[in-house]
PDB file of N, CA and C in Angstrom:
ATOM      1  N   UNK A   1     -47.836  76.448 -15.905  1.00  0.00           N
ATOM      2  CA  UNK A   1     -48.785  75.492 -16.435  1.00  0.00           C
ATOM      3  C   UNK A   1     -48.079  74.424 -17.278  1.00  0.00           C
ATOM      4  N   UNK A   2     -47.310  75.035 -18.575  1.00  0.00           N
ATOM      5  CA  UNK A   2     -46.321  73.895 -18.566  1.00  0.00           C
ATOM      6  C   UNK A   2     -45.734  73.068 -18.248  1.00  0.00           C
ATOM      7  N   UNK A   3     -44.971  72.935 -17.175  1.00  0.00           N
ATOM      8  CA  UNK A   3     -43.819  72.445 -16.520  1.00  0.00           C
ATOM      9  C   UNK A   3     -44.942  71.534 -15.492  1.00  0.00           C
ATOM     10  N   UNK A   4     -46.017  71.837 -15.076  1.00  0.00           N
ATOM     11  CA  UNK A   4     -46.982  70.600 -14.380  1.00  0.00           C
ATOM     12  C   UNK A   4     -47.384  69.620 -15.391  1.00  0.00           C
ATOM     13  N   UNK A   5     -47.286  69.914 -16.987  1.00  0.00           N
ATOM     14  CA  UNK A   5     -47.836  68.974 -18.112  1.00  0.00           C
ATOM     15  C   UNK A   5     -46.474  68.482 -17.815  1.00  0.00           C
ATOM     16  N   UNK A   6     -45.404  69.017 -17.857  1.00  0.00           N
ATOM     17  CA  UNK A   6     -44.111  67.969 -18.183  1.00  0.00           C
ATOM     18  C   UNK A   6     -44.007  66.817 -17.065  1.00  0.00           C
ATOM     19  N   UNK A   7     -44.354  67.403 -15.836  1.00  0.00           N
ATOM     20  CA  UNK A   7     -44.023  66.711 -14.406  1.00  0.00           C
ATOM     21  C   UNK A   7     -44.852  65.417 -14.453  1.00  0.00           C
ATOM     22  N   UNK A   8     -46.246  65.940 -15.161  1.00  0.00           N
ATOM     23  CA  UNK A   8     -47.290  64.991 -15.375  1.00  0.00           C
ATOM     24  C   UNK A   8     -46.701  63.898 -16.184  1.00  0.00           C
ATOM     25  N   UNK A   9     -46.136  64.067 -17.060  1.00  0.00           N
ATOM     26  CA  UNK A   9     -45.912  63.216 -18.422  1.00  0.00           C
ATOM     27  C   UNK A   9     -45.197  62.336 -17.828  1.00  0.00           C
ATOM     28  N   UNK A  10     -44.134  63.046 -17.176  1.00  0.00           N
ATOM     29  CA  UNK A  10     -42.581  62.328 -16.794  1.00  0.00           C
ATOM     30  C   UNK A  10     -42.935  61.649 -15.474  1.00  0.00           C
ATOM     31  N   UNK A  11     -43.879  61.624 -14.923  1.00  0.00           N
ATOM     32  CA  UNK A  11     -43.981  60.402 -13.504  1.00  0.00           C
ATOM     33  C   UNK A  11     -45.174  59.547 -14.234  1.00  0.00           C
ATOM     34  N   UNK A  12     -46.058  60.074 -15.040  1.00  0.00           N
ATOM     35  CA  UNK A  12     -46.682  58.621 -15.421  1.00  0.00           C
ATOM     36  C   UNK A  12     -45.708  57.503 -16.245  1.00  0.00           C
ATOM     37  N   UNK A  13     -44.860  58.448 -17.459  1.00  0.00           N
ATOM     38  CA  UNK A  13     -43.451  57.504 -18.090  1.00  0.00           C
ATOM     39  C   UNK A  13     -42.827  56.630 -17.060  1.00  0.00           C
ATOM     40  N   UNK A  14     -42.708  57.456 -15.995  1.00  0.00           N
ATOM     41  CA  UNK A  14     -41.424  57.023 -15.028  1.00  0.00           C
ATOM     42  C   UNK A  14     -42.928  55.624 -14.407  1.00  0.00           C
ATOM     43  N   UNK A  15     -43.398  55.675 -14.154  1.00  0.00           N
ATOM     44  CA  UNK A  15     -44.233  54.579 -13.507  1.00  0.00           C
ATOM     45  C   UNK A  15     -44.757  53.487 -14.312  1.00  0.00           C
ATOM     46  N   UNK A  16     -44.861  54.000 -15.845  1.00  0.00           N
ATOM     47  CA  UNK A  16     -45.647  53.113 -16.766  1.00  0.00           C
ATOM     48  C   UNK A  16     -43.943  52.020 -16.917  1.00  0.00           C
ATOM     49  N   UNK A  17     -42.489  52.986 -17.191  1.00  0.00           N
ATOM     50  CA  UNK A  17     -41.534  51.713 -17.263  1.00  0.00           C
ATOM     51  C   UNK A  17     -41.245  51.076 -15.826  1.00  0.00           C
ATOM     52  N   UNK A  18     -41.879  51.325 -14.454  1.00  0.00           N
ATOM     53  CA  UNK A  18     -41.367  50.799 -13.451  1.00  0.00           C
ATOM     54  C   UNK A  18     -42.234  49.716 -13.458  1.00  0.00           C
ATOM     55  N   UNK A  19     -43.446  49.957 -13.723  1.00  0.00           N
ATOM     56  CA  UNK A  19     -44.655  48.841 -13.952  1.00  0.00           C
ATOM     57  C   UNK A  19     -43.973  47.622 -14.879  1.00  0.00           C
ATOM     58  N   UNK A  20     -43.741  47.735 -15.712  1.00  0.00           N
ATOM     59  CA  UNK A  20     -43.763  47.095 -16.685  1.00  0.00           C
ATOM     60  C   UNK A  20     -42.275  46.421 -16.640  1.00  0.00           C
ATOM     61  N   UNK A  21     -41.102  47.072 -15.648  1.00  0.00           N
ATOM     62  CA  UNK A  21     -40.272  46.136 -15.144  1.00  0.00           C
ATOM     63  C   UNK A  21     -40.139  44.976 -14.554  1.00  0.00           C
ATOM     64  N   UNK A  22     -41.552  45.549 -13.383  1.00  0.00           N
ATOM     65  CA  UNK A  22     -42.317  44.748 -12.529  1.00  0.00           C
ATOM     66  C   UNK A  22     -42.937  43.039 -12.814  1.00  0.00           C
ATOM     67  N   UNK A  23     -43.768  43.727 -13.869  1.00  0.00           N
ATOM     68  CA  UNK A  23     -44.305  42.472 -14.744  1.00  0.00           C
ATOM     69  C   UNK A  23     -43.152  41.822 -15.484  1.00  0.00           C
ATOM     70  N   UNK A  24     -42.055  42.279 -15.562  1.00  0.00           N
ATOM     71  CA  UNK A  24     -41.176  41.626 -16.499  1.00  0.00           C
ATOM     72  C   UNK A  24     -40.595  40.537 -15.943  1.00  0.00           C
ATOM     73  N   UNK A  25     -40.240  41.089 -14.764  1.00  0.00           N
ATOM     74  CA  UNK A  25     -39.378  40.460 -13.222  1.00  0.00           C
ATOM     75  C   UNK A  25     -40.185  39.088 -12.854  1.00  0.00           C
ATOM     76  N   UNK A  26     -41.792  38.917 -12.753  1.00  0.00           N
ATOM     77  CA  UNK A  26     -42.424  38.505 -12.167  1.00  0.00           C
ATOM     78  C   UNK A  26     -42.857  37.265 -13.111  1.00  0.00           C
ATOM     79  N   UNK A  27     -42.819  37.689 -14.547  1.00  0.00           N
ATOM     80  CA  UNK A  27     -42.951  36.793 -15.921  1.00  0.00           C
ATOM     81  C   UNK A  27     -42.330  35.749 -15.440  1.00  0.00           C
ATOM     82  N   UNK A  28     -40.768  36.243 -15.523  1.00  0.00           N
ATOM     83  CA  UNK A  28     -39.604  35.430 -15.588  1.00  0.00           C
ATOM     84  C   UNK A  28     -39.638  34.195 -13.720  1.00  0.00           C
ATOM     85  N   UNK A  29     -40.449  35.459 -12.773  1.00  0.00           N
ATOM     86  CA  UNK A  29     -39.906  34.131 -11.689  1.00  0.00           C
ATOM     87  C   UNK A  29     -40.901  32.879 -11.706  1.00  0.00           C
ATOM     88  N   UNK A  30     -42.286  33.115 -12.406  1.00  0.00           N
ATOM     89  CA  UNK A  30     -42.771  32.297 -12.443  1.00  0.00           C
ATOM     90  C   UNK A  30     -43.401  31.515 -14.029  1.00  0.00           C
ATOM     91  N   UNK A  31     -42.509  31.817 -14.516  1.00  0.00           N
ATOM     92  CA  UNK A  31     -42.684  30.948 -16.240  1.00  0.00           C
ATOM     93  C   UNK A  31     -42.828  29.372 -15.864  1.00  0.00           C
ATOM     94  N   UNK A  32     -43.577  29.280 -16.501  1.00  0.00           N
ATOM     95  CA  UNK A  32     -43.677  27.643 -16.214  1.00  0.00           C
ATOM     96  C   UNK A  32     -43.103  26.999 -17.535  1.00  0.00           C
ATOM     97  N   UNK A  33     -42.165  25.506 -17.336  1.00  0.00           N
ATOM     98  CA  UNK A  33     -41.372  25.429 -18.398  1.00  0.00           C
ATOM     99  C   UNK A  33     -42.310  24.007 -19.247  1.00  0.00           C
ATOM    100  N   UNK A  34     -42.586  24.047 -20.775  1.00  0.00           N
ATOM    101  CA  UNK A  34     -43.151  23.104 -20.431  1.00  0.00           C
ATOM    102  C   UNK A  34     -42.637  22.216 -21.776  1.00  0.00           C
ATOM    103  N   UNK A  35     -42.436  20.799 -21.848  1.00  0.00           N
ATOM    104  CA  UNK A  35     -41.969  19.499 -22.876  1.00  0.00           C
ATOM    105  C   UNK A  35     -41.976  20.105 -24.237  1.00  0.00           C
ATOM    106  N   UNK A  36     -41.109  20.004 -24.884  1.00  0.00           N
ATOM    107  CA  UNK A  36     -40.861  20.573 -26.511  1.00  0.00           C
ATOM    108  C   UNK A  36     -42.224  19.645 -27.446  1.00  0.00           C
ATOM    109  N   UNK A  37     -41.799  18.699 -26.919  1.00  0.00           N
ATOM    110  CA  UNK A  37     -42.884  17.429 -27.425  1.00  0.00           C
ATOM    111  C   UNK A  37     -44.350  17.654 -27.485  1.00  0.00           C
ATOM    112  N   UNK A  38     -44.447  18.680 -26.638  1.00  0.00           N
ATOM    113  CA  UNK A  38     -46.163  18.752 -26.804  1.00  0.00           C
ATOM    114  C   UNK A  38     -46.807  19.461 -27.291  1.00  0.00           C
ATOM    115  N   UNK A  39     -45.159  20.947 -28.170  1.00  0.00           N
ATOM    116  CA  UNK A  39     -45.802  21.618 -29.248  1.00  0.00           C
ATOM    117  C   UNK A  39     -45.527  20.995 -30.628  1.00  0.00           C
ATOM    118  N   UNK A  40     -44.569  19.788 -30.849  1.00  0.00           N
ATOM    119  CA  UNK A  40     -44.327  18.874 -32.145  1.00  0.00           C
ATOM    120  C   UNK A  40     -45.394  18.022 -32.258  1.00  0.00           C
ATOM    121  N   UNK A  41     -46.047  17.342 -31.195  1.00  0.00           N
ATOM    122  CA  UNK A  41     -47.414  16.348 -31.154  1.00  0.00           C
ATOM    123  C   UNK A  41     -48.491  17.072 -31.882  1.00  0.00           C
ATOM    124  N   UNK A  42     -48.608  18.241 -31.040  1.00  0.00           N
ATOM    125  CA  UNK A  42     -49.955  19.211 -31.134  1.00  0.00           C
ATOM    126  C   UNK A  42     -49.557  19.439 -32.937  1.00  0.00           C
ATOM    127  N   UNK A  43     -48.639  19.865 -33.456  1.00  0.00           N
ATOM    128  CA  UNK A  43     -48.436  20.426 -34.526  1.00  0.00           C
ATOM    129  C   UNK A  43     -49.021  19.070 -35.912  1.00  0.00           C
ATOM    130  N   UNK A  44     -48.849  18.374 -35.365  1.00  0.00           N
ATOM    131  CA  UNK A  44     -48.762  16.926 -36.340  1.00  0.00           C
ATOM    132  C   UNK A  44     -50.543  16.869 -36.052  1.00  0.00           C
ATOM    133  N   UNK A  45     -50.941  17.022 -34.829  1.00  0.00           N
ATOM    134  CA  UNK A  45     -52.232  16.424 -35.113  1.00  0.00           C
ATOM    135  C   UNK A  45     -53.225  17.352 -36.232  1.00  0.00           C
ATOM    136  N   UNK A  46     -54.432  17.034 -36.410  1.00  0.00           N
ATOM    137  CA  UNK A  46     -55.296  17.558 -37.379  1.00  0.00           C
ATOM    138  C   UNK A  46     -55.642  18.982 -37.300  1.00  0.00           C
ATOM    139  N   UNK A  47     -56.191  19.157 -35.552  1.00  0.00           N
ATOM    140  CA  UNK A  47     -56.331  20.482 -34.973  1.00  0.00           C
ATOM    141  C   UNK A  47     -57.717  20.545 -35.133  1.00  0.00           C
ATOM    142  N   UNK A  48     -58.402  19.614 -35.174  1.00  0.00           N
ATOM    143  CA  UNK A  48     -59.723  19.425 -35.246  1.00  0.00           C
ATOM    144  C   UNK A  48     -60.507  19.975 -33.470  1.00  0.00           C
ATOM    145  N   UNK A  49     -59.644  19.577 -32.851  1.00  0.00           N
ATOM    146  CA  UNK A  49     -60.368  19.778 -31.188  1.00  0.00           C
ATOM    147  C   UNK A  49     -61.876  19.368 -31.164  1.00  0.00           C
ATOM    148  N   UNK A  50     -61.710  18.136 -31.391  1.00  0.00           N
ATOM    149  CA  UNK A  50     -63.373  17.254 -31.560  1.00  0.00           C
ATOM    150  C   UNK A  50     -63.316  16.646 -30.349  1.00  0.00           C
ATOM    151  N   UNK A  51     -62.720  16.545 -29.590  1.00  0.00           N
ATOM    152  CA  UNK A  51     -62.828  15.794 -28.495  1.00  0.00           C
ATOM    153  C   UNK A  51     -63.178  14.350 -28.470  1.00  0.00           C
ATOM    154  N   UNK A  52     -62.772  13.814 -29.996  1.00  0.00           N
ATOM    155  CA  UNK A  52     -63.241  12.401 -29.963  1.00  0.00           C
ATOM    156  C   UNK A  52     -61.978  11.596 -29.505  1.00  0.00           C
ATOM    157  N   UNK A  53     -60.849  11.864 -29.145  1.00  0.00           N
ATOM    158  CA  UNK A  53     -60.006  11.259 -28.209  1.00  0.00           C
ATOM    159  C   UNK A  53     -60.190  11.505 -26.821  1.00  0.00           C
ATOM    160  N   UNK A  54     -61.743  12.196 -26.072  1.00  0.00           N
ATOM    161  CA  UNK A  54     -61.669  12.123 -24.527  1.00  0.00           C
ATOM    162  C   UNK A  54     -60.643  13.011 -24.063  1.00  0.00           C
ATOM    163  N   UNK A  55     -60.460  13.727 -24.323  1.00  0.00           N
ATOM    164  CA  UNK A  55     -59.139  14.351 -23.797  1.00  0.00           C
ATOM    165  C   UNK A  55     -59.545  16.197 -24.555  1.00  0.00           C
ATOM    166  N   UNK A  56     -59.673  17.447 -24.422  1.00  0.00           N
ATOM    167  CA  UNK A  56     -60.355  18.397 -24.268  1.00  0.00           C
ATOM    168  C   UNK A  56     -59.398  19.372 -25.490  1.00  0.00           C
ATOM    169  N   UNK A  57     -59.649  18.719 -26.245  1.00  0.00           N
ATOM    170  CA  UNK A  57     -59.270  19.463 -27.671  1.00  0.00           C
ATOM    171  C   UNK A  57     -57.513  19.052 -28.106  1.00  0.00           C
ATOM    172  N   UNK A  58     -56.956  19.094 -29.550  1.00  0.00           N
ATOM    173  CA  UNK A  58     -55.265  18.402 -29.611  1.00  0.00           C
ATOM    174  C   UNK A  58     -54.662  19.078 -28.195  1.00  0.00           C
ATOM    175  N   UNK A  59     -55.003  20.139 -27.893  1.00  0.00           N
ATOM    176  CA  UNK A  59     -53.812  20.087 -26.950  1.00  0.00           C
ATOM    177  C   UNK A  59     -54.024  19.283 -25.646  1.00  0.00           C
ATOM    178  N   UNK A  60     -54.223  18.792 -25.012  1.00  0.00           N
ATOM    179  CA  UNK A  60     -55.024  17.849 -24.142  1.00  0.00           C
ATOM    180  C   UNK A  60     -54.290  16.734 -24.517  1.00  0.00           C
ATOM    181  N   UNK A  61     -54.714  16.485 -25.849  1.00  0.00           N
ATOM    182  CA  UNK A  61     -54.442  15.218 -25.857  1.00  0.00           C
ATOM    183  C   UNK A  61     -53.394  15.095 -26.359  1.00  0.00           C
ATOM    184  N   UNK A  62     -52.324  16.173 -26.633  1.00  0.00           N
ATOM    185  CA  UNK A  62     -50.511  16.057 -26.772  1.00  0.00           C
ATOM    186  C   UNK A  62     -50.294  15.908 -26.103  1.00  0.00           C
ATOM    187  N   UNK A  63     -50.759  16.986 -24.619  1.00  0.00           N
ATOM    188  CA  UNK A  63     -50.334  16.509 -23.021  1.00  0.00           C
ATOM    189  C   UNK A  63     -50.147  15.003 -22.766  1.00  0.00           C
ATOM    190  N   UNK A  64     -51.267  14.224 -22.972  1.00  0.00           N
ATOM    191  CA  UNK A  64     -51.661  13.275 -22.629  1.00  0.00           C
ATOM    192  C   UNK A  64     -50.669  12.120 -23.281  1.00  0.00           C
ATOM    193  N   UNK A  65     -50.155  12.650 -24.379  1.00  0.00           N
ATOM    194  CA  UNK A  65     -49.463  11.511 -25.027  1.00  0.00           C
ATOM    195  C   UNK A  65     -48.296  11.436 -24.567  1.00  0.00           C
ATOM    196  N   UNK A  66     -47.418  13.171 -24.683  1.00  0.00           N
ATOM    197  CA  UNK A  66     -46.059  13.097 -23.858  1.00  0.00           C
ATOM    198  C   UNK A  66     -45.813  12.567 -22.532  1.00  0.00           C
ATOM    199  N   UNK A  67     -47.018  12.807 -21.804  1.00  0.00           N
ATOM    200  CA  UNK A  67     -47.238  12.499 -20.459  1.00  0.00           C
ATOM    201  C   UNK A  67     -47.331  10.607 -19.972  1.00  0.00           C
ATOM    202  N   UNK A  68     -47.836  10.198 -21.247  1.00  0.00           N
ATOM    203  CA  UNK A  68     -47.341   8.717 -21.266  1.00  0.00           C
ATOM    204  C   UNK A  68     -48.908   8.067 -20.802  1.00  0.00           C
ATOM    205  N   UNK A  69     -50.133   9.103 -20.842  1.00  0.00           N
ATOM    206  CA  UNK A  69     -51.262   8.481 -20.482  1.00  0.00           C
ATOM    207  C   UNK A  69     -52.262   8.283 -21.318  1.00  0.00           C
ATOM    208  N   UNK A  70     -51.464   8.707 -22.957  1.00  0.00           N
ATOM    209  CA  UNK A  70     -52.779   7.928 -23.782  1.00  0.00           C
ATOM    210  C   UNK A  70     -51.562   7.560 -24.883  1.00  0.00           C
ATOM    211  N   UNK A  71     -52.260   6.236 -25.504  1.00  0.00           N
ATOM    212  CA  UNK A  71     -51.419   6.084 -26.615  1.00  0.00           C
ATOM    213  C   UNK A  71     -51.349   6.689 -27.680  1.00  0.00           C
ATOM    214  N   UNK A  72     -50.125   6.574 -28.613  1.00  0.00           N
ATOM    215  CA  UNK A  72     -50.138   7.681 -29.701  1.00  0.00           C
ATOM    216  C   UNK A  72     -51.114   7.547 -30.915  1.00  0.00           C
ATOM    217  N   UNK A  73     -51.674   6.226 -30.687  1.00  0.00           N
ATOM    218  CA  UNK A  73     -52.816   6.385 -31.824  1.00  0.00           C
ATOM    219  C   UNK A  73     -53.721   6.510 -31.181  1.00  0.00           C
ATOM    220  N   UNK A  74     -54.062   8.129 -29.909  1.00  0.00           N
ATOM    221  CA  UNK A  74     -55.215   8.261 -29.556  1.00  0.00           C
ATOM    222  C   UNK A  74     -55.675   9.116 -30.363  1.00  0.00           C
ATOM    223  N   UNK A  75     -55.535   9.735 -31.445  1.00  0.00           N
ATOM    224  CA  UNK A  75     -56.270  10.558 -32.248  1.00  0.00           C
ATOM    225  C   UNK A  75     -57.078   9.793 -33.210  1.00  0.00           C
ATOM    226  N   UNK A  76     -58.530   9.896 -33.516  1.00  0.00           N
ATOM    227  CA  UNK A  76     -59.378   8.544 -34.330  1.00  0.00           C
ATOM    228  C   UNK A  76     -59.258   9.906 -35.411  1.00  0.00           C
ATOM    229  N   UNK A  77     -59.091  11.304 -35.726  1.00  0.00           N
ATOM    230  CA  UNK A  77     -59.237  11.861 -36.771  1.00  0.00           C
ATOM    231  C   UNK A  77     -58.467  11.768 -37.543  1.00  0.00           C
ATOM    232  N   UNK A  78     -57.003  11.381 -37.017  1.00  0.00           N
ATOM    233  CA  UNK A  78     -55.998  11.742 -37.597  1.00  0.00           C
ATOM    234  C   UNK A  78     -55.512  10.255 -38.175  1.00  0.00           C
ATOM    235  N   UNK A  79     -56.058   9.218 -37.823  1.00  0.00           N
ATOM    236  CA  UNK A  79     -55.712   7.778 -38.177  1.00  0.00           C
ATOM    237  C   UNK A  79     -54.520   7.555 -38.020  1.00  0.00           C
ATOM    238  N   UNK A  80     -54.044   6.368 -39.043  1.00  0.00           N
ATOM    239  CA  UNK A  80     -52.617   5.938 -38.683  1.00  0.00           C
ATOM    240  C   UNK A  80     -51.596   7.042 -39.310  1.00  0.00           C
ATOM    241  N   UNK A  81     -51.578   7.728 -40.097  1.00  0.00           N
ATOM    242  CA  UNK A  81     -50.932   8.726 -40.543  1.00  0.00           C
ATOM    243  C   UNK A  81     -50.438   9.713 -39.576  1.00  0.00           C
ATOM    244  N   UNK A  82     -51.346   9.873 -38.796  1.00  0.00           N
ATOM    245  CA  UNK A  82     -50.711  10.635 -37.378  1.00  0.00           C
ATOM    246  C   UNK A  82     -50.306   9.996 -36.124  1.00  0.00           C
ATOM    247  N   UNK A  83     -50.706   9.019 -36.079  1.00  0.00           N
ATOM    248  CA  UNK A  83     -49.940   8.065 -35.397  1.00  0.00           C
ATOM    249  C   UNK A  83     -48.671   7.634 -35.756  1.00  0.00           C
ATOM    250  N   UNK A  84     -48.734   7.600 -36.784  1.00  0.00           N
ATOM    251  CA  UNK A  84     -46.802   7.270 -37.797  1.00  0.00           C
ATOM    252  C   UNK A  84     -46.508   8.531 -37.179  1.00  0.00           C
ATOM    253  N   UNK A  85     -46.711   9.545 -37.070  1.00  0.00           N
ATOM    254  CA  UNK A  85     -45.867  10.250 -37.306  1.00  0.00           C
ATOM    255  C   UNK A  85     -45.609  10.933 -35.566  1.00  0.00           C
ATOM    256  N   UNK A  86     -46.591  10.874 -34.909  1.00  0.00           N
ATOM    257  CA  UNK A  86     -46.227  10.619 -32.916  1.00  0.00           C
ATOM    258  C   UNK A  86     -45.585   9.774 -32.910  1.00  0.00           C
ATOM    259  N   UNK A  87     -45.617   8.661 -33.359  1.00  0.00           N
ATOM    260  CA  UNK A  87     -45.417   7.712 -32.847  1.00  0.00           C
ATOM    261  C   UNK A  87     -43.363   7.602 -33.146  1.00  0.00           C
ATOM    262  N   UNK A  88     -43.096   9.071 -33.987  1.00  0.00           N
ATOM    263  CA  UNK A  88     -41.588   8.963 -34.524  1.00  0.00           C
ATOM    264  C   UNK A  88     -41.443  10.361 -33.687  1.00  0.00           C
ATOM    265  N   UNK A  89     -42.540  11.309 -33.299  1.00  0.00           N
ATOM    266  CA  UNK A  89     -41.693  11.687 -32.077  1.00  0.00           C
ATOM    267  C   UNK A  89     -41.189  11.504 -30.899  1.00  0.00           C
ATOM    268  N   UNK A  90     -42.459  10.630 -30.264  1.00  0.00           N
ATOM    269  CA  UNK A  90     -42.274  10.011 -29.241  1.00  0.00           C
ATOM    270  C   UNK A  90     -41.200   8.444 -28.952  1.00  0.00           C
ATOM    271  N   UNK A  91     -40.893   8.456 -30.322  1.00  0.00           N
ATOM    272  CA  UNK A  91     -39.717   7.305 -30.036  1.00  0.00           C
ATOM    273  C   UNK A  91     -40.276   5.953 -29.995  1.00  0.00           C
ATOM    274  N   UNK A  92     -41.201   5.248 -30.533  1.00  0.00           N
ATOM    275  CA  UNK A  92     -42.055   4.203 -30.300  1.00  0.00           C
ATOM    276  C   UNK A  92     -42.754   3.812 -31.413  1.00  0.00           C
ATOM    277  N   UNK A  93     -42.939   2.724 -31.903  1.00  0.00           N
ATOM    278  CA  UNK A  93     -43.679   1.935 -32.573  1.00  0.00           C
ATOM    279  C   UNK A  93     -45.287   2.724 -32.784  1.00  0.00           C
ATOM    280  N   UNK A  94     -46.628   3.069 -33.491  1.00  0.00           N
ATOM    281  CA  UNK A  94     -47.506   3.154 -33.680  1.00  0.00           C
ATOM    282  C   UNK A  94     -48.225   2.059 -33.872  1.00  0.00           C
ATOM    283  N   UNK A  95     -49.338   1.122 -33.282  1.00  0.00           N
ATOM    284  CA  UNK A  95     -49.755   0.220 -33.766  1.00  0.00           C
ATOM    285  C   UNK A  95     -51.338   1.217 -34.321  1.00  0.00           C
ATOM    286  N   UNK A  96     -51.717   0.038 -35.251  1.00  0.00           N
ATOM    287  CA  UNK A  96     -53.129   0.420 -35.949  1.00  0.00           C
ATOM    288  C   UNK A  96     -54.195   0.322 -34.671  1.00  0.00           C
ATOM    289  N   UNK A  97     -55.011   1.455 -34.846  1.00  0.00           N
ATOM    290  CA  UNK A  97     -56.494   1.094 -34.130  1.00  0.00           C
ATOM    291  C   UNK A  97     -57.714   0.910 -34.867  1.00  0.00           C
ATOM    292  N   UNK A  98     -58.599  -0.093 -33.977  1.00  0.00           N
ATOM    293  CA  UNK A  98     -59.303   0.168 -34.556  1.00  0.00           C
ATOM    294  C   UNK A  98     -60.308   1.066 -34.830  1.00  0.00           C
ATOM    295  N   UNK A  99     -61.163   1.263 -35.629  1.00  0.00           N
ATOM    296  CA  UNK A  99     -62.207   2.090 -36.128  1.00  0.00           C
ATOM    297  C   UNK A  99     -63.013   2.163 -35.105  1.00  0.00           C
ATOM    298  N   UNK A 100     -63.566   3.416 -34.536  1.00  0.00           N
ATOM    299  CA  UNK A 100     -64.868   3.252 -33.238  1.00  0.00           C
ATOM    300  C   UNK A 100     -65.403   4.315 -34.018  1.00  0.00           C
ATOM    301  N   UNK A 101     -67.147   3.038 -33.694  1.00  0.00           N
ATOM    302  CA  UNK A 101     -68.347   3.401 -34.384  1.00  0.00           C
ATOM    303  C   UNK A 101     -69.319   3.360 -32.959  1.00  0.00           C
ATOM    304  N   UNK A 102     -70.425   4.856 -33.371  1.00  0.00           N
ATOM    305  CA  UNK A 102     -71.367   4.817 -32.600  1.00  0.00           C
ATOM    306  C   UNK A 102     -72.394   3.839 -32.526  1.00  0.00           C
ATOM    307  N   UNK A 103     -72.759   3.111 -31.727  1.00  0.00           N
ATOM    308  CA  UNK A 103     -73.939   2.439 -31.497  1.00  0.00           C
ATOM    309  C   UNK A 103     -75.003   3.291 -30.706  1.00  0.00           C
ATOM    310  N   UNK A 104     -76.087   2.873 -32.192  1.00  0.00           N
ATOM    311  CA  UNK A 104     -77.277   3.861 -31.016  1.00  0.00           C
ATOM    312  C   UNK A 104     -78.532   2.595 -30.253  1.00  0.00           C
ATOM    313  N   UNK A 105     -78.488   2.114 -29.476  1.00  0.00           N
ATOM    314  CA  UNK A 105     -79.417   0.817 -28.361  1.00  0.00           C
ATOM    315  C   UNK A 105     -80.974   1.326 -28.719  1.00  0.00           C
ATOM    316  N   UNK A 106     -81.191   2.493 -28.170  1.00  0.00           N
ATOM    317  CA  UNK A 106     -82.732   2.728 -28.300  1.00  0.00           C
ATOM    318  C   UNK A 106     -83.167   3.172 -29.338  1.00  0.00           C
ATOM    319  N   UNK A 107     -84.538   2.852 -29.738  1.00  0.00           N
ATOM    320  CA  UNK A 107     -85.396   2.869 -30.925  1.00  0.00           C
ATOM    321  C   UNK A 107     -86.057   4.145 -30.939  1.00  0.00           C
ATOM    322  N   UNK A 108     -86.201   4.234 -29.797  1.00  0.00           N
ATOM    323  CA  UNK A 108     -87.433   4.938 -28.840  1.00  0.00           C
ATOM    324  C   UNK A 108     -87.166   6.191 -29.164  1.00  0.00           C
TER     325      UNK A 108
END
């Protein structure tokens, strides 16, 4: 009765580290590598994830900046202060934006 608890123990061990080699192996062939820049962007912004830059919370819109498809003063939370400061990772000038205000048309 013993020696079936040991046999037991020792092929689930033996399978739980073959598993987990497995996944190790499989981590590594498909890691996706991704821009240093877009965890220094993300870090600088507010971390608000308001989505008021159009773009689906800071990380989105770090993508978006390293990626060269929004400018670095696309954050309206973070103003020019975070724009100074993308704008010195990304290697580039920050210009000022302006202020965007809601307009509401209907009364009704």
């Amino acid at each position: 009765m013993t020696t079936i608890i040991i046999w037991t123990v020792a092929v689930i061990t033996g399978l739980g580290l073959l598993l987990a080699l497995a996944l190790y192996i499989v981590a590594q062939r498909f890691k996706v590598e991704e821009d240093p820049r877009i965890e220094e962007v993300e870090k600088v912004m507010p971390g608000a994830n308001c989505g008021g830059c159009g773009f689906p919370g800071c990380g989105g819109c770090a993508s978006a900046i390293v990626a060269g498809t929004a400018p670095v003063n696309a954050c309206p939370v973070g103003g020019a202060a975070v724009a100074e400061k993308v704008g010195a990772i990304m290697g580039v000038a920050a210009s000022s934006a302006e202020p965007v205000a809601a307009f509401v048309k209907c009364g009704g």
